[in-house]
Protein backbone atom coordinates (compact mmCIF):
# COMPACT_ATOMS: atom_id res chain seq x y z
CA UNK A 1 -5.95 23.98 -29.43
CA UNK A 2 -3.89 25.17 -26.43
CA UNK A 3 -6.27 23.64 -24.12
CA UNK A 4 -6.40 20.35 -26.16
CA UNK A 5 -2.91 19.95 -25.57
CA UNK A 6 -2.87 21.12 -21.89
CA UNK A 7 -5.98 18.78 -21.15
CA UNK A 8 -3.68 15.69 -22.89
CA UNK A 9 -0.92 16.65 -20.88
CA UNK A 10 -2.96 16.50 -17.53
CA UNK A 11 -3.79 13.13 -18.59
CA UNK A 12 -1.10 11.82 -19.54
CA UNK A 13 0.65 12.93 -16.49
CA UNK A 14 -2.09 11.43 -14.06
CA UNK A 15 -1.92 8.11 -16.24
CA UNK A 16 1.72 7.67 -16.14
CA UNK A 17 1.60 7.87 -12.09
CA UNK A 18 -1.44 5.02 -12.56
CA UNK A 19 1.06 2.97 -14.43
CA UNK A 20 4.19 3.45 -12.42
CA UNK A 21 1.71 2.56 -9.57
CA UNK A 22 0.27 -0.69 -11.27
CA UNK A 23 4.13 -1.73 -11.85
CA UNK A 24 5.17 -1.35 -8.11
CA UNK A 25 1.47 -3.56 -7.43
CA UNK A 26 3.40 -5.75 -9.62
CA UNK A 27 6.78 -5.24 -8.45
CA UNK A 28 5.95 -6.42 -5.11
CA UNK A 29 3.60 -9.55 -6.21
CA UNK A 30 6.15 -12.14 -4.13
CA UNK A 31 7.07 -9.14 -1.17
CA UNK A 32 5.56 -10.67 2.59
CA UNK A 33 3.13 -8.68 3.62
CA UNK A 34 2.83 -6.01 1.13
CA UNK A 35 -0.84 -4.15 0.54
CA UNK A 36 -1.65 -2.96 -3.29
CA UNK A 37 -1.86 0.52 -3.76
CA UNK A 38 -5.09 1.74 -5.95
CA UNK A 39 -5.05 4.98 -7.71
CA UNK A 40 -8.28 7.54 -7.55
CA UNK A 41 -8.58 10.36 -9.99
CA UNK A 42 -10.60 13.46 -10.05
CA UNK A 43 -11.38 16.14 -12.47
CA UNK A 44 -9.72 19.43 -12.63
CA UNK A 45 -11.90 22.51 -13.09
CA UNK A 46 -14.56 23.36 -15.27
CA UNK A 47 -14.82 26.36 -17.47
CA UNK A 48 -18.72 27.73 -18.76
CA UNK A 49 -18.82 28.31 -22.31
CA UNK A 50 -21.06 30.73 -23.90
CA UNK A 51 -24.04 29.46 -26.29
CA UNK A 52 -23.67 32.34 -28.22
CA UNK A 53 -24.06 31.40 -32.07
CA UNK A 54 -24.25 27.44 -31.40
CA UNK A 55 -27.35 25.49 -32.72
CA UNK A 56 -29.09 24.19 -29.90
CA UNK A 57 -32.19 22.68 -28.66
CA UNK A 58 -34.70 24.24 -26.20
CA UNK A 59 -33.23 22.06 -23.14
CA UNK A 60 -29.62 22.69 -24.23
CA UNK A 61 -30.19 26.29 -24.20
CA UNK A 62 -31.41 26.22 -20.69
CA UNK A 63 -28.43 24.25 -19.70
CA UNK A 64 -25.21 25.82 -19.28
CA UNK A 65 -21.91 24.17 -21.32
CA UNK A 66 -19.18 23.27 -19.17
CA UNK A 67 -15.57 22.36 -21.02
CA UNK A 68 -13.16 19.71 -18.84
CA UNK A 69 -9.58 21.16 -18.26
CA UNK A 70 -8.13 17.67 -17.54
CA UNK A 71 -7.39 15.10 -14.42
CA UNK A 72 -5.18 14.55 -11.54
CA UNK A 73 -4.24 11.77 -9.17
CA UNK A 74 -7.08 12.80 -6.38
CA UNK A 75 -5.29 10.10 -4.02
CA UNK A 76 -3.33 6.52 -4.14
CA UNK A 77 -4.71 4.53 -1.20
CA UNK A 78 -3.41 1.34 0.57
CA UNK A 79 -5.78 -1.59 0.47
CA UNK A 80 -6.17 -3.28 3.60
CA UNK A 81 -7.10 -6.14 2.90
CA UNK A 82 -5.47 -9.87 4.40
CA UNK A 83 -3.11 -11.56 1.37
CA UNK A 84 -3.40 -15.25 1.45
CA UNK A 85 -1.83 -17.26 4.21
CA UNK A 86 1.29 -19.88 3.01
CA UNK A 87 2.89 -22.33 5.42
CA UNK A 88 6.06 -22.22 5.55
CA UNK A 89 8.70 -24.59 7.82
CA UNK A 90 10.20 -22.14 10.30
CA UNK A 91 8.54 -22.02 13.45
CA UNK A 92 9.53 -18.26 13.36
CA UNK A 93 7.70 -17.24 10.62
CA UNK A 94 4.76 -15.80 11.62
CA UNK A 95 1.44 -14.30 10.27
CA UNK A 96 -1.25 -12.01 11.45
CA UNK A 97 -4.53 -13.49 10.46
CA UNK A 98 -7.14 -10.40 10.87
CA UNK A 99 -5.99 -6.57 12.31
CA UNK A 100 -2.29 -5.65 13.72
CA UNK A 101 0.90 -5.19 13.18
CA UNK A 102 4.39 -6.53 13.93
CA UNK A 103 6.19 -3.79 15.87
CA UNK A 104 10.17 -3.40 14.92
CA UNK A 105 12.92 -1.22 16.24
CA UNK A 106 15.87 -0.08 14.11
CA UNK A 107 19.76 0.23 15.69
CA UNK A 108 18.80 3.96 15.70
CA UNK A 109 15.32 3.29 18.30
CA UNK A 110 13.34 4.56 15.27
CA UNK A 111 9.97 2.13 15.72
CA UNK A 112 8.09 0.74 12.74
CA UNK A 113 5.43 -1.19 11.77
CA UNK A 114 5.37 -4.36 9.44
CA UNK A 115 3.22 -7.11 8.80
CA UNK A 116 6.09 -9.23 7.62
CA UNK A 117 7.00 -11.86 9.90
CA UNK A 118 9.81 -13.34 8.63
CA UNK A 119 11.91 -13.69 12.23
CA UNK A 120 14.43 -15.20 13.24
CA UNK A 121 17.10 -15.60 15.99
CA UNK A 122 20.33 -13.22 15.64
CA UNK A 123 23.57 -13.85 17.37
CA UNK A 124 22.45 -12.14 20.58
CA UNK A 125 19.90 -14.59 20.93
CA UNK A 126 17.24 -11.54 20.20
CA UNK A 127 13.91 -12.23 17.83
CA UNK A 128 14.63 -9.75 14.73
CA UNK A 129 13.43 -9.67 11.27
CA UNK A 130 14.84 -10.08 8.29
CA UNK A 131 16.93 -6.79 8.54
CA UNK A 132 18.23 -6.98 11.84
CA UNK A 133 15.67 -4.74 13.34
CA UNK A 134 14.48 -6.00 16.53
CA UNK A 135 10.62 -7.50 16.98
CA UNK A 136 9.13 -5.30 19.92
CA UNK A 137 8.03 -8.30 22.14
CA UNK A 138 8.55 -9.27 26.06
CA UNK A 139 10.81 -11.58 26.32
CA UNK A 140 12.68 -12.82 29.62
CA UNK A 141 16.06 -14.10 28.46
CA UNK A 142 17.82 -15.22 25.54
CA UNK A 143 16.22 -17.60 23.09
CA UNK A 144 19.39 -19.10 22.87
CA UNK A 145 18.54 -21.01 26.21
CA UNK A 146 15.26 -22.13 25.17
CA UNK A 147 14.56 -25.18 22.74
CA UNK A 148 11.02 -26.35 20.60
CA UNK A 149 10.06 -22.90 20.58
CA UNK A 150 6.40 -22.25 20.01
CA UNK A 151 3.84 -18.94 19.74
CA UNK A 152 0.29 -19.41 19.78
CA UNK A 153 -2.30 -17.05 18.55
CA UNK A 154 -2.00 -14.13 21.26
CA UNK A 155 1.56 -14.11 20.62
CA UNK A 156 2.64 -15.46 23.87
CA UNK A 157 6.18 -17.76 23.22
CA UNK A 158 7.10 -20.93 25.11
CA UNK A 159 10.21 -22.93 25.16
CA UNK A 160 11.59 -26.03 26.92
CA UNK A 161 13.95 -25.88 29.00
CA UNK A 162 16.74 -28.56 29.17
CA UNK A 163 14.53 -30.64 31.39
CA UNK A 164 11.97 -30.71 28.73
CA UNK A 165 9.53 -28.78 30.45
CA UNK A 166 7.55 -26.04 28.60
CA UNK A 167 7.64 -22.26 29.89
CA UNK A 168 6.03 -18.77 29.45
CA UNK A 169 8.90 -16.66 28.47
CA UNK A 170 7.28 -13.68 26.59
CA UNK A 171 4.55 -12.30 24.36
CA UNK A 172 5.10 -10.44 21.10
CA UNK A 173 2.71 -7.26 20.88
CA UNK A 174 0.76 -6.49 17.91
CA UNK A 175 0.05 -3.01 17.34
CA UNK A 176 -2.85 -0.73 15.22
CA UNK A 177 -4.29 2.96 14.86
CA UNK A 178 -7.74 3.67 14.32
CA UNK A 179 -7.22 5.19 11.05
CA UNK A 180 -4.66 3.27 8.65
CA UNK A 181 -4.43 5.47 5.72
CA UNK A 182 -2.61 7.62 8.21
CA UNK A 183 0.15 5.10 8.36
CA UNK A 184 3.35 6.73 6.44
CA UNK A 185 5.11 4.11 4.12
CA UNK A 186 8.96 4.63 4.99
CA UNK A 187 9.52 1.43 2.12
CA UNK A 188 10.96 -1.56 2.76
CA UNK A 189 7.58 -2.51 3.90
CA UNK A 190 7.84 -0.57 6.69
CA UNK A 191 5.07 2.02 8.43
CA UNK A 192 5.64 4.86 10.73
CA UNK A 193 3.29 7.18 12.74
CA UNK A 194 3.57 10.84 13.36
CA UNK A 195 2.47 10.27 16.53
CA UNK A 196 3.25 7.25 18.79
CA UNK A 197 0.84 8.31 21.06
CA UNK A 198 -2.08 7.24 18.68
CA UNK A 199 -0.90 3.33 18.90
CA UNK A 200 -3.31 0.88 19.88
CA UNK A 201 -1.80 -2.24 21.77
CA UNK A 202 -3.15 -5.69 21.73
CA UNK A 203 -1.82 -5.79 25.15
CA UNK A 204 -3.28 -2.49 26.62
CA UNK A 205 -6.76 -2.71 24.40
CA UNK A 206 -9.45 -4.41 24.08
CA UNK A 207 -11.69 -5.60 21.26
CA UNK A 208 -10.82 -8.06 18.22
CA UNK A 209 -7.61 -8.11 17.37
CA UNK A 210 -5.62 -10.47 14.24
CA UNK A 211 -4.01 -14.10 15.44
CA UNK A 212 -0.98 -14.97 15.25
CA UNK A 213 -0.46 -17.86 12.75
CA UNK A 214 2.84 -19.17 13.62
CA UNK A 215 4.75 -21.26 10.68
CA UNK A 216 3.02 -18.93 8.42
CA UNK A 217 3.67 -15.81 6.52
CA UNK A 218 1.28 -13.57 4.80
CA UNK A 219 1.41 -13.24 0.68
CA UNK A 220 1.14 -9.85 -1.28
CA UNK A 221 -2.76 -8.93 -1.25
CA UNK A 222 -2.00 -7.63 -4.91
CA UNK A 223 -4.25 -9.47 -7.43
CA UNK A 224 -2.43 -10.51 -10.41
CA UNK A 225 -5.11 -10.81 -12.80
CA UNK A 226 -6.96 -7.27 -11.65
CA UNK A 227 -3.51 -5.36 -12.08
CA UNK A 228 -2.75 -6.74 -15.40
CA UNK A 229 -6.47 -5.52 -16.90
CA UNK A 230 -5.64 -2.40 -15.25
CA UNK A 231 -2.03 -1.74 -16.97
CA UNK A 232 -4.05 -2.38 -20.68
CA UNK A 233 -6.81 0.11 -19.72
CA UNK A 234 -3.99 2.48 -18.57
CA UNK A 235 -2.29 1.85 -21.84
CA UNK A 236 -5.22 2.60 -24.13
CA UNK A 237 -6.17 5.74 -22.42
CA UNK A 238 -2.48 7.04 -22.66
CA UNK A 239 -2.41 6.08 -26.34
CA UNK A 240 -5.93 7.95 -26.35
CA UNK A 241 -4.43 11.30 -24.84
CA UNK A 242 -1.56 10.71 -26.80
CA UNK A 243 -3.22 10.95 -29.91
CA UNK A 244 -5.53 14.07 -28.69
CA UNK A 245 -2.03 16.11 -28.55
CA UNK A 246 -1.09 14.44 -32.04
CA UNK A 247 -4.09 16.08 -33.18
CA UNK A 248 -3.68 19.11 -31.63
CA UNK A 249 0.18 19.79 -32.90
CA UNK A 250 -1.67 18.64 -36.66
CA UNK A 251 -4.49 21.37 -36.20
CA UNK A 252 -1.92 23.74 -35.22
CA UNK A 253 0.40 23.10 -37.88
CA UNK A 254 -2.68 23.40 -40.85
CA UNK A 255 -2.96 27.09 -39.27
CA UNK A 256 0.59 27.90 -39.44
CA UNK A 257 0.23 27.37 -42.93
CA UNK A 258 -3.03 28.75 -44.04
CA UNK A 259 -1.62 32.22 -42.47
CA UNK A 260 1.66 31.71 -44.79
């Protein structure tokens, strides 16, 4: 009985970290840019149990019994995948459409990576986002002096001067690593690296990197529908374990009393 109730505890524990995970999924439904996390479980060990005095067939017999000791969160993992695109009417919002990120710098030089574009112009005339932290991009002077300001889909921005006449005046810079699951999530829908030195650059690399969409930011990938099935299933096994350790404590408690 001791291992029924350690086995429902195991579970219950690696289902309540499913369900706190399904709520932030939910949570963060309306959040720019945000990737749904997905929760993997694995079993814990397996104990052999002796057939000793057990009624079994021929092929039983010649099969050893094995007796589950529970589960455990094996990993949570980010899912990649590109969220919807939704116009928007600033001509500083921006989306990546395909692989990158938006590179950000805090007031403290600590670099980050984001694929919410949400910018905008601060007082300094600098492109930040929408927590002040500057967007890592080239840019020649204030955007104060520039008007009509447009990106296309490399990233490269143009303005127009007060004559009217359209000029180059920097490039944003997307950045990627070749593994993402190695990206650390600092929150606020922020990434950081351990290692800067492992950043691609859509300026320094080649290959196929994302566009960038500009009047556009990218929605939550989290599907609404798939999290909600999810959360019942999560509910019903809980109430499942729940009852296994009801059972248990019962079991228990008709033994207390039978050696009274």
């Amino acid at each position: 009985m001791y291992r029924i109730l350690e086995t429902g505890r195991t579970g219950l524990d690696a289902l309540q970290k499913k369900m706190d995970t399904i709520s932030n999924n939910l949570a963060n439904l309306q959040t720019t840019g945000y990737k749904s996390l997905e929760v993997q479980f694995e079993d814990l060990i397996y104990d052999q149990v002796a057939n000793k005095g057990v009624p079994l067939s021929r092929e039983a017999r010649e099969m050893s019994m094995e007796l589950g000791t529970g589960s455990k969160i094996k990993d949570v993992q980010r899912q990649w995948k590109q969220g919807e695109l939704e116009e928007t009417s600033s001509p500083l919002d921006l989306a990546i459409e395909g692989k990158g990120f938006f590179g950000v710098e805090d007031k403290n030089g600590r670099f980050f990576l984001t694929r919410d574009g949400a910018f905008h112009i601060d007082g300094n005339g600098q492109l930040v986002d929408s927590r002040g932290n500057l967007v890592v991009a080239q840019i020649n002077a204030s955007l104060f002096q520039w008007k009509q300001i447009s990106i296309d889909e490399e990233g490269r921005i143009f303005g127009k001067n007060q004559w009217g006449n359209s000029q180059e005046i920097g490039k944003i810079r997307l950045f990627d690593i070749t593994n993402q699951n190695r990206l650390i999530n600092v929150g606020e829908n922020y990434f950081s690296v351990e290692n800067e030195d492992i950043l691609l650059t859509s300026e320094n690399m080649e290959g196929e990197w994302g566009k960038i969409c500009q009047g556009f930011l990218e929605r939550s990938n989290v599907d609404p529908t798939k999290e909600m099935v999810n959360m019942l299933i999560t509910q019903r096994a809980y109430q499942m374990n729940t009852k296994s350790i009801t059972a248990a404590d019962e079991m228990w408690s008709m033994v207390n009393q039978l050696r009274r």
